[in-house]
Protein backbone atom coordinates (compact mmCIF):
# COMPACT_ATOMS: atom_id res chain seq x y z
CA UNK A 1 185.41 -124.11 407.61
CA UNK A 2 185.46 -121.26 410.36
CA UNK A 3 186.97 -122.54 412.86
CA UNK A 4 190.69 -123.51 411.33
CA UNK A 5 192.10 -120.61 408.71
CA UNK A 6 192.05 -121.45 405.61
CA UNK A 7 194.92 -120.57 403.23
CA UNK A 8 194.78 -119.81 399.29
CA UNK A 9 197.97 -119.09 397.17
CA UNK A 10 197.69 -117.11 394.54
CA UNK A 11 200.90 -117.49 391.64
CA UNK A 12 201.07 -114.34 389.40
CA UNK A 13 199.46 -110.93 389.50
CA UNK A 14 198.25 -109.09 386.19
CA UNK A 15 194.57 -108.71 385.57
CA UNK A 16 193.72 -112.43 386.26
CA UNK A 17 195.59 -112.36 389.30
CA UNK A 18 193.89 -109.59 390.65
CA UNK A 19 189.98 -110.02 389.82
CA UNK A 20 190.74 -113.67 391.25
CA UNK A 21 191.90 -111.58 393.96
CA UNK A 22 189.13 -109.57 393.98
CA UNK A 23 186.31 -111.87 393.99
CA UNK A 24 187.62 -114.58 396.39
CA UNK A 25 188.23 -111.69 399.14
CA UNK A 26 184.93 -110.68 398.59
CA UNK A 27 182.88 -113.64 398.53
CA UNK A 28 184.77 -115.08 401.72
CA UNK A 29 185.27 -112.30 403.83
CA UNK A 30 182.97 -113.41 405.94
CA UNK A 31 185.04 -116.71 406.17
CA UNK A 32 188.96 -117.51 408.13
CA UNK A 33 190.64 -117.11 404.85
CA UNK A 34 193.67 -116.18 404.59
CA UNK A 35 194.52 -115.02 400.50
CA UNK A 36 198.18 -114.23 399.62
CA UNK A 37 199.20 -113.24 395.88
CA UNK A 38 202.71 -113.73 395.00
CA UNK A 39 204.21 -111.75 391.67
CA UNK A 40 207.47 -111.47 390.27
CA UNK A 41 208.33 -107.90 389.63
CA UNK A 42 210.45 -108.95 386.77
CA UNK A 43 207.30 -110.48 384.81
CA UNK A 44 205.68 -107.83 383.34
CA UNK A 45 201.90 -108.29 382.05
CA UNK A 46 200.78 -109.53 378.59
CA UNK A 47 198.24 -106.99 378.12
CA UNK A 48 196.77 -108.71 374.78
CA UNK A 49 193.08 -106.52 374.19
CA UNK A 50 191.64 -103.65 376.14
CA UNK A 51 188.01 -104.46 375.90
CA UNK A 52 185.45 -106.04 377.67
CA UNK A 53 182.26 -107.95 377.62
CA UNK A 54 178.98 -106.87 379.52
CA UNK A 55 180.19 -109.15 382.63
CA UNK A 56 182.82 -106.94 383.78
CA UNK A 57 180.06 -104.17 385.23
CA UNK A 58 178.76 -107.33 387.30
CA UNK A 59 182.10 -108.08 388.04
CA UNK A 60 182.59 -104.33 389.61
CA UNK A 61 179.19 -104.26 391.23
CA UNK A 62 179.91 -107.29 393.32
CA UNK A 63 183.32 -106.09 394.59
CA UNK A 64 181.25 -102.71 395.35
CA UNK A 65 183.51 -100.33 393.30
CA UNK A 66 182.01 -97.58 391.23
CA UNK A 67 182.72 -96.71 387.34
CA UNK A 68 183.57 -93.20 389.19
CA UNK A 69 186.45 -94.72 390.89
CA UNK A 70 187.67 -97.40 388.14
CA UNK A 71 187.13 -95.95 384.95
CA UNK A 72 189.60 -92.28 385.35
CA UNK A 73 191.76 -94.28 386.94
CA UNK A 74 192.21 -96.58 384.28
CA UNK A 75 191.69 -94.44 381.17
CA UNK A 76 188.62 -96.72 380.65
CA UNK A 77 185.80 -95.95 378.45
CA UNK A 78 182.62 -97.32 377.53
CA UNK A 79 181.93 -100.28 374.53
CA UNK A 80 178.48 -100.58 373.06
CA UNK A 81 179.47 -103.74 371.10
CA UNK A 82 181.83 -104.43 368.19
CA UNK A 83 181.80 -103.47 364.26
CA UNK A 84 183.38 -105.72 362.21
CA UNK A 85 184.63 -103.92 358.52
CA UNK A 86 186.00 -106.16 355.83
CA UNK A 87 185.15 -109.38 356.88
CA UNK A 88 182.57 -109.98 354.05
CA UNK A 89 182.77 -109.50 350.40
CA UNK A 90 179.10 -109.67 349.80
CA UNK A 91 177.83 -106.17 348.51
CA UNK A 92 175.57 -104.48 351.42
CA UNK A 93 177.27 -106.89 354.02
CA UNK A 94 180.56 -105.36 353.79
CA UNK A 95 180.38 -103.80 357.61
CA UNK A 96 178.08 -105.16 360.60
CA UNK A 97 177.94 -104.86 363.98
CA UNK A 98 177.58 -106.94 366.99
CA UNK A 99 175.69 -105.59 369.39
CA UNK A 100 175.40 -106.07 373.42
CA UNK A 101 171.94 -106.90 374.08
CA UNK A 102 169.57 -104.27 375.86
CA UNK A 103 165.88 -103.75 377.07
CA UNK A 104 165.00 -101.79 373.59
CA UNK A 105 166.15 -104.89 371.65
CA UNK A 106 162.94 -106.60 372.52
CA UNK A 107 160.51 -103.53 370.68
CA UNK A 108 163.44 -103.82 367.42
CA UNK A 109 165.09 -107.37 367.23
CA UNK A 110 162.11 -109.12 366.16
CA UNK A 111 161.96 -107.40 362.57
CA UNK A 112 165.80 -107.96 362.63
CA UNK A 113 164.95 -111.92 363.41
CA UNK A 114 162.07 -111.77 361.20
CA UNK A 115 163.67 -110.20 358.06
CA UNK A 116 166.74 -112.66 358.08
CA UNK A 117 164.62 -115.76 358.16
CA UNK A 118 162.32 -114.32 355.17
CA UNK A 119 165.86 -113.39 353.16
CA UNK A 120 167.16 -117.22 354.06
CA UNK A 121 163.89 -118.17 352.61
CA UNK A 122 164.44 -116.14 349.45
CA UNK A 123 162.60 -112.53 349.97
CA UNK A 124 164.60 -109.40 349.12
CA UNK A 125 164.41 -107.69 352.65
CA UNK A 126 166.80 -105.35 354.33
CA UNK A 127 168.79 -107.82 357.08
CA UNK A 128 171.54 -106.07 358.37
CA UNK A 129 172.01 -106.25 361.44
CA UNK A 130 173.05 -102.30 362.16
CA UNK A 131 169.60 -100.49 361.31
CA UNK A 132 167.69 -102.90 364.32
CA UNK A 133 169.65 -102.58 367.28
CA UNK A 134 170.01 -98.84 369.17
CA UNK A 135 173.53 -99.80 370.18
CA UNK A 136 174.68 -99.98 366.98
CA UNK A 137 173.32 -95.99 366.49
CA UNK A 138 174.51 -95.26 369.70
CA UNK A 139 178.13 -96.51 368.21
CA UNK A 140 177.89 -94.82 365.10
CA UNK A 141 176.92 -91.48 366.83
CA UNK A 142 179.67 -91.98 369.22
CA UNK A 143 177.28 -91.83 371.92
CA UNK A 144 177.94 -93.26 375.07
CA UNK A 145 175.48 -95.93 376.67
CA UNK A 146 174.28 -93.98 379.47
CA UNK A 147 170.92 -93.05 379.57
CA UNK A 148 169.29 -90.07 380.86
CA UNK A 149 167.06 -90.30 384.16
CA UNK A 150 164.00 -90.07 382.42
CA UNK A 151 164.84 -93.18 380.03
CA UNK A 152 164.77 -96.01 382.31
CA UNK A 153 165.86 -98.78 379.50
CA UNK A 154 169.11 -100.26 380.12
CA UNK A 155 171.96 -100.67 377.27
CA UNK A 156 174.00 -103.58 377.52
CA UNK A 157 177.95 -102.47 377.66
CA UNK A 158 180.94 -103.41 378.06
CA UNK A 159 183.98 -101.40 378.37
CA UNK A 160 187.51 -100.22 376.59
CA UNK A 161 190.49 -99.95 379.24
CA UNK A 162 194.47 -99.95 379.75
CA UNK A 163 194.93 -103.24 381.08
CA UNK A 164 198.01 -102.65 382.83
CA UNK A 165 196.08 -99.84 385.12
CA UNK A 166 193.62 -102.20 386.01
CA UNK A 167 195.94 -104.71 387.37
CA UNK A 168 197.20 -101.89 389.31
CA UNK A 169 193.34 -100.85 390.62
CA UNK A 170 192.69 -104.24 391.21
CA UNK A 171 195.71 -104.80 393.03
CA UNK A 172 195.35 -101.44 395.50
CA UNK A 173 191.71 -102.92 396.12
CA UNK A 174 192.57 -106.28 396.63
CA UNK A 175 195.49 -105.15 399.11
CA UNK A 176 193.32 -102.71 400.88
CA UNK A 177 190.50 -105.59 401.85
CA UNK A 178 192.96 -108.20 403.55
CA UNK A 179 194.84 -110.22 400.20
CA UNK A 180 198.52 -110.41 401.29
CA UNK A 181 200.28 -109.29 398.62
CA UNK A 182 204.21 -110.86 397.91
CA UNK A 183 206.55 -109.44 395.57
CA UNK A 184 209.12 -112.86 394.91
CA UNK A 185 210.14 -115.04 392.47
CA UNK A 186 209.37 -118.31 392.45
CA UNK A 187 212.72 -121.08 392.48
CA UNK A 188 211.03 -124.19 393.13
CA UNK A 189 207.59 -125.77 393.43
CA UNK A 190 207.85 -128.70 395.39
CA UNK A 191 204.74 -131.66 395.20
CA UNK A 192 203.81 -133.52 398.19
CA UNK A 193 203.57 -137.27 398.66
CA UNK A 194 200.79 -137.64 397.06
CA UNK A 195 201.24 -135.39 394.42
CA UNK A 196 199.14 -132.23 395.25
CA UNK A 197 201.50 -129.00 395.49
CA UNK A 198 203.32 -129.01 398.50
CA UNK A 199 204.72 -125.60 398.78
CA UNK A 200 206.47 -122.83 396.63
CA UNK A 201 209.98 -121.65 397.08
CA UNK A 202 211.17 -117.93 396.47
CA UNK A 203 214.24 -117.23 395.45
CA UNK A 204 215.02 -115.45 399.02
CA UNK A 205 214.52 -118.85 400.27
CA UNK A 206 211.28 -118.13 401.35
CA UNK A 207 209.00 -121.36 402.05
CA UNK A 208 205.71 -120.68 401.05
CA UNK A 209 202.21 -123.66 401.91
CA UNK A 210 198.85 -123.53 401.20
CA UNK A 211 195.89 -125.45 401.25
CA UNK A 212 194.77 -124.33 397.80
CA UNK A 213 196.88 -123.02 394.67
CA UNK A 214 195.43 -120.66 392.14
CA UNK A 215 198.04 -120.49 389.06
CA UNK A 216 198.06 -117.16 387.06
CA UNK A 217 201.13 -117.44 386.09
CA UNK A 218 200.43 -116.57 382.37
CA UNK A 219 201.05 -118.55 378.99
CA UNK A 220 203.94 -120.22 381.20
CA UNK A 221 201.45 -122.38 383.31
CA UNK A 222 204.26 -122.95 385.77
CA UNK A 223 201.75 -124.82 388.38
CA UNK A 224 199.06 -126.79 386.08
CA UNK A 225 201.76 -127.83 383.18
CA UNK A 226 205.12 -127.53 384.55
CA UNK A 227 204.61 -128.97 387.17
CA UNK A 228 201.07 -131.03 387.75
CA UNK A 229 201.72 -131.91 383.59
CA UNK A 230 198.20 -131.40 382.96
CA UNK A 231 197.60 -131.54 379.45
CA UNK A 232 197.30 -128.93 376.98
CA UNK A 233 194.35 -129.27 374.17
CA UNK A 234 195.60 -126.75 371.48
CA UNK A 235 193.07 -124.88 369.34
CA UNK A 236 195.62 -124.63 366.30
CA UNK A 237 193.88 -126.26 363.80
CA UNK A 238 190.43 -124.46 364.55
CA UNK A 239 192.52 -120.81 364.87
CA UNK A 240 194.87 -120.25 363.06
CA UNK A 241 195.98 -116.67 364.73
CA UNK A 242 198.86 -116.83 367.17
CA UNK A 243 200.59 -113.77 367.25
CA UNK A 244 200.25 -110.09 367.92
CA UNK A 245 201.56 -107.18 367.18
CA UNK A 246 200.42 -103.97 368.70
CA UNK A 247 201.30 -100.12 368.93
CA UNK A 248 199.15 -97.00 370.29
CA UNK A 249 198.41 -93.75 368.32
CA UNK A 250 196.80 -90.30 369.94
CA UNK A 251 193.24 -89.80 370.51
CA UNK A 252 191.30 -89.52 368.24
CA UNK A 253 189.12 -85.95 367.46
CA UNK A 254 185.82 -87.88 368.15
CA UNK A 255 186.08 -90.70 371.08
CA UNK A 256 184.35 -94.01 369.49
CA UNK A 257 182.37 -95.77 371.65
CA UNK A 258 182.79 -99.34 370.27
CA UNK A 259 185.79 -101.48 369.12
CA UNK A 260 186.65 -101.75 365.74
CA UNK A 261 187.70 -104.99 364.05
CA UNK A 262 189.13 -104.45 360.28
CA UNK A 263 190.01 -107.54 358.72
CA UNK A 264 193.37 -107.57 357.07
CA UNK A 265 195.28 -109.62 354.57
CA UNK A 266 196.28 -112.69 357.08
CA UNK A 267 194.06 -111.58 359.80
CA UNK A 268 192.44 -108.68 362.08
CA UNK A 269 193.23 -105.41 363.34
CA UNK A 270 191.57 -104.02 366.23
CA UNK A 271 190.49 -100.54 367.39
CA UNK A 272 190.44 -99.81 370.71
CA UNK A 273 189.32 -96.06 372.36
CA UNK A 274 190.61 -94.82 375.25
CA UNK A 275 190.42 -91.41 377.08
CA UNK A 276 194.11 -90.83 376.73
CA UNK A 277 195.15 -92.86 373.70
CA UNK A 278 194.04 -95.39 370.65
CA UNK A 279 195.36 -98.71 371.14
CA UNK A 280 196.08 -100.83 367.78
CA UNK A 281 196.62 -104.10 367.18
CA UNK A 282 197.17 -106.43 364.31
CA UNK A 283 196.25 -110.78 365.04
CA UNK A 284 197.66 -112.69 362.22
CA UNK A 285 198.89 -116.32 361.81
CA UNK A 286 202.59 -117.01 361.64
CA UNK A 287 202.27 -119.62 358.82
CA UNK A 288 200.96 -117.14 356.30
CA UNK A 289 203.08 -113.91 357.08
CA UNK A 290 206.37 -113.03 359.08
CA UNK A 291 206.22 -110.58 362.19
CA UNK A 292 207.62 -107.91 360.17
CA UNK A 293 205.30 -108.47 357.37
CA UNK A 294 202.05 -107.75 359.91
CA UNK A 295 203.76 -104.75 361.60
CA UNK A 296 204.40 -103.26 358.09
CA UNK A 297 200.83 -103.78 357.26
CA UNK A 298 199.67 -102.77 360.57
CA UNK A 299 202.20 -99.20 359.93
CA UNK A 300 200.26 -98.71 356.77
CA UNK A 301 196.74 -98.85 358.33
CA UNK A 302 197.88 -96.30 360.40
CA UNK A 303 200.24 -94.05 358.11
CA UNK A 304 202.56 -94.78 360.95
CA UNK A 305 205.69 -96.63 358.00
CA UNK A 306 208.32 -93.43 358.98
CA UNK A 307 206.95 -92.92 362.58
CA UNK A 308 209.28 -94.16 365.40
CA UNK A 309 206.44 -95.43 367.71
CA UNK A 310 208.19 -99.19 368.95
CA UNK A 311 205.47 -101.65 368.23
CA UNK A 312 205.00 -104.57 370.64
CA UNK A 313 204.94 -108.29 369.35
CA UNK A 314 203.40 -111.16 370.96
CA UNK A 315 202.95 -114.32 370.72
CA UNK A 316 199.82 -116.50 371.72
CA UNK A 317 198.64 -119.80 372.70
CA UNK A 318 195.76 -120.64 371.51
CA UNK A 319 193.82 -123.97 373.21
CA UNK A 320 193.19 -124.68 376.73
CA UNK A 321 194.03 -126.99 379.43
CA UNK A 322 192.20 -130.98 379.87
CA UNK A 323 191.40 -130.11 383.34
CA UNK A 324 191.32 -126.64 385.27
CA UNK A 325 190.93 -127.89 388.50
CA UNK A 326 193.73 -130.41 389.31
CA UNK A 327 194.49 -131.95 392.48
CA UNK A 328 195.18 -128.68 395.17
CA UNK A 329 195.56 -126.07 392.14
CA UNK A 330 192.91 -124.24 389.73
CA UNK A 331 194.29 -122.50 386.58
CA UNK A 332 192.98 -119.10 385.99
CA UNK A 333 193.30 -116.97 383.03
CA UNK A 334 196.48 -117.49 380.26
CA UNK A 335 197.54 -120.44 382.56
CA UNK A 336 193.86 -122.26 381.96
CA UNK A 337 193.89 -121.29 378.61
CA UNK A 338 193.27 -118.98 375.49
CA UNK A 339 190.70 -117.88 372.46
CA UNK A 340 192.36 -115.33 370.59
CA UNK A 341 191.12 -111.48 371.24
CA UNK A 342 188.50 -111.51 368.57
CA UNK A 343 185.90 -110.94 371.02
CA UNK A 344 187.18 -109.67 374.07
CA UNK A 345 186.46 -113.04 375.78
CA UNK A 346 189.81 -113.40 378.15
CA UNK A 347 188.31 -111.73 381.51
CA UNK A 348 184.77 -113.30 381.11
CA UNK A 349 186.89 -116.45 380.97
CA UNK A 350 188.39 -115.32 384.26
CA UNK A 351 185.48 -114.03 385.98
CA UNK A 352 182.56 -117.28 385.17
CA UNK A 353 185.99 -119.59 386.00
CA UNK A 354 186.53 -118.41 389.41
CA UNK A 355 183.06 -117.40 390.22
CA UNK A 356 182.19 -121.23 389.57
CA UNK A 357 185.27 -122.07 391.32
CA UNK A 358 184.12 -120.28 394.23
CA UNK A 359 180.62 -121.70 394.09
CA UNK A 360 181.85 -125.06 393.49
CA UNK A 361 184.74 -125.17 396.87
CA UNK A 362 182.17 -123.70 399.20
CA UNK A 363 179.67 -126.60 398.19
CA UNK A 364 182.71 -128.96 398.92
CA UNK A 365 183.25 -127.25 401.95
CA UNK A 366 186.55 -125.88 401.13
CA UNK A 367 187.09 -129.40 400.13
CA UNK A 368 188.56 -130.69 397.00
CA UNK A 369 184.88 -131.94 395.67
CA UNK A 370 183.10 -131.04 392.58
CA UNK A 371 186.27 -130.88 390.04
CA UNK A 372 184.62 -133.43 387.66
CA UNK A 373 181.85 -131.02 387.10
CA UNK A 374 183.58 -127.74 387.41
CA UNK A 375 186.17 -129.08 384.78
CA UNK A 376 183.79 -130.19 382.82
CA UNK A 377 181.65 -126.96 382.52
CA UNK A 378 184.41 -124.63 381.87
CA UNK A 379 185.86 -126.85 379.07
CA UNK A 380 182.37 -126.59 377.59
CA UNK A 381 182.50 -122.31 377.84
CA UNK A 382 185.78 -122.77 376.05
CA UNK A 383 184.65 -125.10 373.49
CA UNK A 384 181.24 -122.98 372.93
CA UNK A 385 183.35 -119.46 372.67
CA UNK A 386 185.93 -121.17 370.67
CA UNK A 387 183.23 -122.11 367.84
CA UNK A 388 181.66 -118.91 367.96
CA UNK A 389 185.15 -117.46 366.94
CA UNK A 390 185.71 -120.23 364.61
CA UNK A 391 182.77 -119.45 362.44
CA UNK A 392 184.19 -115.42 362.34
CA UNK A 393 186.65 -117.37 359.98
CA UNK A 394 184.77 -120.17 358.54
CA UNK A 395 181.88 -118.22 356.99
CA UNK A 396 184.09 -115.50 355.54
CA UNK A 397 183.81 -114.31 351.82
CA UNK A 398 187.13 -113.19 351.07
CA UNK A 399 188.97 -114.72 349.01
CA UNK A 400 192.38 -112.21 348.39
CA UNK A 401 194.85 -114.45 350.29
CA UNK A 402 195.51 -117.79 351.27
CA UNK A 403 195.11 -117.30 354.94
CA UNK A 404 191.14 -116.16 354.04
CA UNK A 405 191.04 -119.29 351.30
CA UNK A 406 192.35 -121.61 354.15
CA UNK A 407 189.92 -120.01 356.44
CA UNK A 408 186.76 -120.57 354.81
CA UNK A 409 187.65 -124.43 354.00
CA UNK A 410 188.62 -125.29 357.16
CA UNK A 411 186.89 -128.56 358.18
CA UNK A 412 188.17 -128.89 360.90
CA UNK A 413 184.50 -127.85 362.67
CA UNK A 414 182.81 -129.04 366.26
CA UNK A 415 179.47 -131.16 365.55
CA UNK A 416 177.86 -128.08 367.09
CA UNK A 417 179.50 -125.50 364.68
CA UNK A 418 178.30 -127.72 361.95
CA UNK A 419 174.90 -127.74 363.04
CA UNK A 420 174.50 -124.11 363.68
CA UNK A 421 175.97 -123.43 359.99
CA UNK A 422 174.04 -126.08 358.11
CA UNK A 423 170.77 -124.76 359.97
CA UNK A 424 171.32 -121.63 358.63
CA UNK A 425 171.88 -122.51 355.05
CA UNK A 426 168.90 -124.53 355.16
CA UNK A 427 166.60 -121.96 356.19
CA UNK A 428 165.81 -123.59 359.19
CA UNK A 429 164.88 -122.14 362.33
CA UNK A 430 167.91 -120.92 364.12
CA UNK A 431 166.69 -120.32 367.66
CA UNK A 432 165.12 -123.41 367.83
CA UNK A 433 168.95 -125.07 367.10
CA UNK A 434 170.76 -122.96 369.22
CA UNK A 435 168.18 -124.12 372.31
CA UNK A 436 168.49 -128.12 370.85
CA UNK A 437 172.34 -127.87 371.71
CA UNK A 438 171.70 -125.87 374.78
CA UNK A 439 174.45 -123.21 373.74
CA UNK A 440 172.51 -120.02 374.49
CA UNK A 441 174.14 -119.28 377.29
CA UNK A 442 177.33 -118.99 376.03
CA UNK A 443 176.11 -116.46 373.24
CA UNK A 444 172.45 -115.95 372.71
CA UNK A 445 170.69 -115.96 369.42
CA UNK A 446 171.02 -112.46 368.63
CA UNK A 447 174.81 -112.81 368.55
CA UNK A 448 174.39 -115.85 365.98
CA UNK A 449 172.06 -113.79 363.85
CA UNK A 450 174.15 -110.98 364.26
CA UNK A 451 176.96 -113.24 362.79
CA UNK A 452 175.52 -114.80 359.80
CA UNK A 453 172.84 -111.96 358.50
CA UNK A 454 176.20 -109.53 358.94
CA UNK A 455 178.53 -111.60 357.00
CA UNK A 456 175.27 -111.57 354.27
CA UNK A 457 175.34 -115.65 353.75
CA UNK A 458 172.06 -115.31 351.98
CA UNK A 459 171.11 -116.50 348.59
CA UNK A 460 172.82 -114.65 345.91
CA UNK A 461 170.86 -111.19 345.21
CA UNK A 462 169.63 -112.70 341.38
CA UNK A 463 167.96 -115.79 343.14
CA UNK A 464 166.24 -112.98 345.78
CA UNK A 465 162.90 -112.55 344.71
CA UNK A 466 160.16 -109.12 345.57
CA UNK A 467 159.36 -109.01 348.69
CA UNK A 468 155.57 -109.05 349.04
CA UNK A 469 153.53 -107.22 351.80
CA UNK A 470 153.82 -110.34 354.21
CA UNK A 471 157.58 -110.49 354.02
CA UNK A 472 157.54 -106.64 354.70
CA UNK A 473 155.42 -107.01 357.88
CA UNK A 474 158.04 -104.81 359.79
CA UNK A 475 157.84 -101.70 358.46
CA UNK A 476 162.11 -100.08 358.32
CA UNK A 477 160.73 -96.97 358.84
CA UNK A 478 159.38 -97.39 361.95
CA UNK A 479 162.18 -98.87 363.39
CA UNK A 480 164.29 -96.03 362.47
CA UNK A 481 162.36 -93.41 363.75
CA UNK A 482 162.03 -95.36 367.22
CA UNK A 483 165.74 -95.84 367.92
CA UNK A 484 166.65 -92.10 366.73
CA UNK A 485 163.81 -91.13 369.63
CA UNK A 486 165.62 -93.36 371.47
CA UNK A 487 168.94 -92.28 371.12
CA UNK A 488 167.91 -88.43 372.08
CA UNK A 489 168.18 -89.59 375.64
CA UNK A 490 171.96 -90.25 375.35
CA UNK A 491 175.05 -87.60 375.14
CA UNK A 492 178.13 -87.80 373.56
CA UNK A 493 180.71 -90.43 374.77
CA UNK A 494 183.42 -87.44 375.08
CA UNK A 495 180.75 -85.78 377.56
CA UNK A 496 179.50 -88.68 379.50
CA UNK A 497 183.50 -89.78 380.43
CA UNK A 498 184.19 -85.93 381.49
CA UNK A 499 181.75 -86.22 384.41
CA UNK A 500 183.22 -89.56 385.28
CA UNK A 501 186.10 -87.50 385.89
C-alpha cells in the first residue's frame, strides 16, 4: 500500500464532498495517497437542514479543528436536542422533546423510564419526557450546553449551522492538508473493460483515472446510477415528504438553543438558530398540497404573506441505493441516498458511511474486499433511521387532514417497526425489544421512549387509574430541583457563542 501511490477521485464538493474529504486525508496521511475532489462551479449545493447530530463534534475532533475556529466561521451554534410542537393531539402530550443523551441522564432517566412503563400499565403518573432530561431545561432556558469548569458532566450536543459555510471550511481545510482540489465539469464517464469506472472526462478535455471513485454528486448520482445503474430502493411509500420549501427570517431577540419542529397541515416546519439569521423550512408531500400551497402556509407561520423574502423550493428523494459500494466507486451522501430532514440524520449518514468505508478498504488493503459487508451494514443504518422517522408519522394523533389520516394508517411498516410499536401498546418491556432486534445502536432506548411517552400513546386518561405510593417511587420533585441545580452551571447560549467569537 506504501510503496505505489494510491489515487482516490472524489465527484462533487458540498458538505459530503468535503467531510469525505476531510476524513480520508486524515486517516491516510500517513499513507501514498493521493485525494483529488472535482466540483462543478455551476452546481450549487442543496443545503436541505442546518442541524446536526452529536457525531459531528467527533467528526471535528478527529480532523483536529476546534469549535473556536468552525463555529464563527460558519454562523454555527449549539443544539441540545429537538422539540417537537403539534405532533400529538393528546392533552398534556401536545409538545415533547428529544433529547441528546448526557452523563446527568443516568441520576434522571430512570424515573422518566420508570413512570412511562407504570402509565402503559395503567397508573396516572407524569411521563413526559421534558421534566427528566436537563437538556430539555437547558433548551427551554436557552442555555447553551457548555458547562462550567467546576461541573465536569458532559451534555450531549449537536449543532445548528449554514451549510453552505461549512462546505467552504471544509473545503479550505481539506485543501490546506494535501486534497487536490479541481474546479471542472464533468462530460463523460467512461467504464473500463470490465466494467469498473475507467476515467472521468472534463469538459476542457481533461482525462481524469483513479483507482477508487467516491460519487457526491448529489440527488443526480451521476457515478452509482447513471452510470454503474445501481439500483435505487425508494422510501415513498414509508415517507411520504418529498419536497421543501425554505426561507430565512432575522434573529431572533433570544438565540434558541434547540431546533424546533412544528407540525403543519401536510407536514413539518423546522426552526433552525443561527448567530446571524433563523432559517425556516416547511417538508410536505406533493400528493396532498401544491408548492405554492406549503409556501403560503409556511408565509403565514411566519407573518411573512406581504414580505418579499424569495423562498427556496426543493425537491427530495427519499430511499437509498441497493448497494453503496459498487465495483471501483462508493456513494456518499445524496448520491447513496436520503431520509428526509426530520432528524438531522444526512451528515451522520455521511460521516459512519465513510468512516466504515475507510475501515473497511484499509482491511482490504486498499483492495476492493469487504463490500458485501460494508453494503450490507449501511443499508441496515438506513433501514433502522428510516423506521425511526416512520413511526414520527405512524403514531401521530392528528387527525385535521388527509396527509395526517394517511399517515397514521400507513401499513406499510418494517417487521422491526411493528415490533417496537406493538411492544409498546402491550405494555411490554421496551428495552428488552429494542436489544432482541439489536437496533440500539442506531437510536438508543431513550430516543424510543422519548418518542412514544411524547406523542402520549397511553391509555386514555378515564381508563388511568390513582397512582399509589409504589407507582410514585420517583418523587417529581426531586428531579426538578436536581436539574435546576444543575442547570446553574450553564450561561446563556447568546453568551457562550460571544466568546467563541
Amino acid at each position: 500500500m506504501n510503496k505505489a501511490q494510491h489515487k482516490i477521485v472524489i465527484l462533487g464538493g458540498g458538505t459530503a464532498g468535503w467531510m469525505t474529504a476531510n476524513l480520508m486525508a486524515q486517516s491516510w496521511r500517513d499513507k501514498n495517497v493521493d485525494i483529488c475532489l472535482i466540483e462543478s462551479p455551476e452546481i450549487g449545493t442543496v443545503g436541505v437542514g442546518e442541524g446536526s447530530t452529536p457525531q459531528l463534534k467527533a467528526f471535528f475532533d478527529f480532523i483536529d479543528v476546534s469549535e473556536t475556529q468552525w463555529m464563527p466561521a460558519c454562523n454555527a451554534s449549539y443544539k441540545t436536542g429537538i422539540s417537537f410542537s403539534g405532533w400529538s393531539s393528546r392533552p398534556g402530550f401536545k409538545q415533547y422533546f428529544h433529547p441528546f443523551p448526557s452523563q446527568t441522564d443516568d441520576h434522571t432517566a430512570p424515573g422518566f423510564f420508570y413512570n412511562s412503563f407504570v402509565r402503559r400499565q395503567g397508573a396516572d403518573v407524569y411521563a413526559n419526557p421534558n421534566r427528566f432530561f436537563l437538556s430539555a431545561y437547558l433548551a427551554e432556558h436557552q442555555l447553551a450546553p457548555i458547562a462550567n469548569y467546576n461541573f465536569p458532566f458532559k451534555v450531549g450536543y449537536g449543532y445548528h449551522f449554514d451549510a453552505s459555510l461549512l462546505g467552504q471550511f471544509l473545503r479550505q481545510t481539506a485543501t490546506s492538508r494535501g486534497v487536490r482540489h479541481i474546479e471542472a465539469k464533468i462530460e463523460e464517464v467512461k467504464l473500463a473493460a470490465n466494467g469498473d469506472i475507467g476515467s472521468l472526462q472534463t469538459q476542457s478535455g481533461q482525462t481524469i483515472t483513479a483507482d477508487l471513485f467516491v460519487d457526491c454528486s448529489g440527488f443526480g448520482s451521476i457515478l452509482m446510477q447513471k452510470n454503474l445503474a445501481v439500483k435505487f430502493i425508494d422510501f415513498g411509500s414509508n415517507l411520504f415528504n418529498d419536497r421543501a420549501v425554505a426561507l430565512a427570517t432575522p434573529i431572533a431577540d433570544t438565540l434558541n438553543s434547540q431546533t424546533i419542529s412544528t407540525a403543519m397541515q401536510h407536514g413539518w416546519a423546522w426552526d433552525i438558530p443561527l448567530r446571524n439569521r433563523t432559517g425556516n423550512g416547511y417538508v410536505f408531500s406533493s400528493n396532498f398540497c401544491s408548492e405554492d400551497q406549503a409556501e403560503t402556509e409556511l408565509r403565514q407561520k411566519l407573518g411573512l404573506l406581504d414580505s418579499p423574502t424569495e423562498a427556496k423550493h426543493l425537491k427530495m428523494r427519499v430511499g437509498r441505493l441497493a448497494h453503496n459500494w459498487h465495483r471501483n466507486c462508493v456513494a456518499i451522501g445524496l448520491s447513496q441516498g436520503f431520509i428526509e430532514p426530520l432528524e438531522a440524520t444526512a451528515l451522520h449518514l455521511v460521516q459512519e458511511s465513510v468512516t466504515a468505508f475507510i475501515e473497511a478498504y484499509d482491511l482490504g488493503d486498499f483492495k476492493l474486499q469487504d463490500r458485501n459487508q460494508y453494503n450490507d451494514s449501511i443499508a441496515k443504518r438506513f433501514e433502522a433511521i428510516r423506521d425511526y422517522i416512520v413511526c414520527h408519522y405512524r403514531v401521530n394523533s392528528r387527525s385535521d387532514s388527509e396527509y395526517w389520516r394517511a399517515n397514521s394508517h400507513n401499513q406499510n411498516l418494517s417487521d422491526s417497526l411493528k415490533g417496537i410499536i406493538n411492544c409498546w401498546m402491550a405494555g411490554d418491556n421496551l428495552s428488552q425489544e429494542i436489544d432482541r432486534q439489536g437496533i440500539g445502536d442506531y437510536y438508543p432506548s431513550m430516543s424510543w421512549h422519548c418518542l412514544l411517552a411524547g406523542y402520549g400513546l397511553f391509555p386514555d386518561q378515564s381508563q388511568l387509574r390513582p397512582a399509589n405510593e409504589q407507582a410514585r417511587r420517583y418523587k417529581l420533585n426531586d428531579i426538578d430541583n436536581f436539574i435546576q441545580r444543575c442547570a446553574l452551571n450553564y450561561r446563556s447560549h447568546a453568551e457562550v457563542l460571544a466568546d467563541l467569537g
